[in-house]
C-alpha atoms as a PDB file:
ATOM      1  CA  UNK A   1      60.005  33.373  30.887  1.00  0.00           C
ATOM      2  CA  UNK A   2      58.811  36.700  31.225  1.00  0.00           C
ATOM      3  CA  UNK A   3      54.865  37.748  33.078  1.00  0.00           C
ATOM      4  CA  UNK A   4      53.709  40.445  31.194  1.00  0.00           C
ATOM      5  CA  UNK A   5      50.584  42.773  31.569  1.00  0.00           C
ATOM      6  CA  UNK A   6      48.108  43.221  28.691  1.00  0.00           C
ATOM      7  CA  UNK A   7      45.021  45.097  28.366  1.00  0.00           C
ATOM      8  CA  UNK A   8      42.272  44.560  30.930  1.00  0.00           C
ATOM      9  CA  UNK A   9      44.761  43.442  33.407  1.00  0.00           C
ATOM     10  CA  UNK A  10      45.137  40.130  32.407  1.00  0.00           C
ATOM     11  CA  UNK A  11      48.476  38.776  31.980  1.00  0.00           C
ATOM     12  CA  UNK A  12      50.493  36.577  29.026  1.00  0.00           C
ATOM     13  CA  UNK A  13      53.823  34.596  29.189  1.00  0.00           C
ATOM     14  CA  UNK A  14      56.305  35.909  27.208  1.00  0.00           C
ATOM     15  CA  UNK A  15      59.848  34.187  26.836  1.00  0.00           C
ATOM     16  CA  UNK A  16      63.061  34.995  24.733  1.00  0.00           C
ATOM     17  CA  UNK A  17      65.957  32.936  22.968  1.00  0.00           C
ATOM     18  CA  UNK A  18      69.628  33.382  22.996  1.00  0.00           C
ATOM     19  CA  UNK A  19      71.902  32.006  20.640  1.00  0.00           C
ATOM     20  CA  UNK A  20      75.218  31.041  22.803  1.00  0.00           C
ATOM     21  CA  UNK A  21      78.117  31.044  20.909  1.00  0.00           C
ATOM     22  CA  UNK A  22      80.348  28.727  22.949  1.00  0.00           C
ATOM     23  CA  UNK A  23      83.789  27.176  22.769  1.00  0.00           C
ATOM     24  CA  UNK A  24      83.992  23.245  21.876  1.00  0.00           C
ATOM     25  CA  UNK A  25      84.980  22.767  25.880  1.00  0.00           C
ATOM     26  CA  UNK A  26      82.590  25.015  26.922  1.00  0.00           C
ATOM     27  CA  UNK A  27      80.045  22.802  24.430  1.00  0.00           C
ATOM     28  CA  UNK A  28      81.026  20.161  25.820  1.00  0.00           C
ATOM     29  CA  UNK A  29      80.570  20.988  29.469  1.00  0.00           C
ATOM     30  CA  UNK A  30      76.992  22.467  28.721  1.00  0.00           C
ATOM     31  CA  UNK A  31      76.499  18.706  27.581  1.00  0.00           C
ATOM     32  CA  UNK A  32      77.608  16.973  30.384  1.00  0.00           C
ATOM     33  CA  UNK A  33      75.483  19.703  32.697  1.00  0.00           C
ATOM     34  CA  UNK A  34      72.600  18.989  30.818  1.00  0.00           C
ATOM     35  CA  UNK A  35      72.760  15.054  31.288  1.00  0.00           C
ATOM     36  CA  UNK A  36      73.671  14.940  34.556  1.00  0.00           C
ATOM     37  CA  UNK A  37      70.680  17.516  35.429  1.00  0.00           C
ATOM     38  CA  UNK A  38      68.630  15.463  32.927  1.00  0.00           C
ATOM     39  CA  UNK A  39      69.486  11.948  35.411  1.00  0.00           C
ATOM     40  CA  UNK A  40      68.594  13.845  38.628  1.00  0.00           C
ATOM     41  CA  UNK A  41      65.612  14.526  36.902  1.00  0.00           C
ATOM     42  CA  UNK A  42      64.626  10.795  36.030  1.00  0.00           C
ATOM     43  CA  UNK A  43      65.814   9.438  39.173  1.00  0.00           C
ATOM     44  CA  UNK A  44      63.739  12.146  41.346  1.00  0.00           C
ATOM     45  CA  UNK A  45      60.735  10.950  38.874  1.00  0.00           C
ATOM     46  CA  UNK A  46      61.282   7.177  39.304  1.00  0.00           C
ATOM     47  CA  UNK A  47      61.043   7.719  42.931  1.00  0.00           C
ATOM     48  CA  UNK A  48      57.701   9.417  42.531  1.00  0.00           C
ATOM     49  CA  UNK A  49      56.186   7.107  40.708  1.00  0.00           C
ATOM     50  CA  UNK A  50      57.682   4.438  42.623  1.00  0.00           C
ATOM     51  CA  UNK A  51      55.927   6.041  45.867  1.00  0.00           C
ATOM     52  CA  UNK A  52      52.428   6.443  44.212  1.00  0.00           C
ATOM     53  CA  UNK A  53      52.323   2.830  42.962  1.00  0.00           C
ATOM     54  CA  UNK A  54      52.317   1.703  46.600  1.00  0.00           C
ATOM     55  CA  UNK A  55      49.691   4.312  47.406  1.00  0.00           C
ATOM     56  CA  UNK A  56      51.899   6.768  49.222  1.00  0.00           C
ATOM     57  CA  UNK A  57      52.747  10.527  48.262  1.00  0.00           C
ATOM     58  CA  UNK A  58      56.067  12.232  48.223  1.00  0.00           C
ATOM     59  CA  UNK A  59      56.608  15.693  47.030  1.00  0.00           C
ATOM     60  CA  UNK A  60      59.562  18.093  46.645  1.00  0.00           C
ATOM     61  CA  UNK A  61      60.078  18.588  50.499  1.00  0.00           C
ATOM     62  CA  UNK A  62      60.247  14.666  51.697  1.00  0.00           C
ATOM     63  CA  UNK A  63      61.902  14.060  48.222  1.00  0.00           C
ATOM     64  CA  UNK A  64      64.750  16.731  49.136  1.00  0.00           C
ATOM     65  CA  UNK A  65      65.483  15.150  52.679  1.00  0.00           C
END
């Protein structure tokens, strides 16, 4: 995602799109990247809102340790 200036100095996001054009093992791979990044994910969530249903608060830096 791209910051780009407009007029009056204000500022709009701007992204782009890229079409890969991968192999079926390279497919494949991008899959398995993508759900073990997506069960990080859920499992750093869990334990956030496991933390805030006691009362407590845990962000990225306690999280990370």
């Amino acid at each position: 995602m791209l910051i780009a200036p407009v007029e009056g100095g204000v500022f709009m996001l701007s992204g782009r799109r890229y079409l890969l054009d991968l192999s079926p093992e390279q497919e494949e791979m991008c899959e398995e990247f993508g759900a073990i990044c997506r069960s990080v994910w859920n499992t750093a969530l869990e334990q956030r809102r496991e933390y805030r249903r006691r009362g407590a608060w845990m962000n990225y830096v306690p999280q990370c340790a």
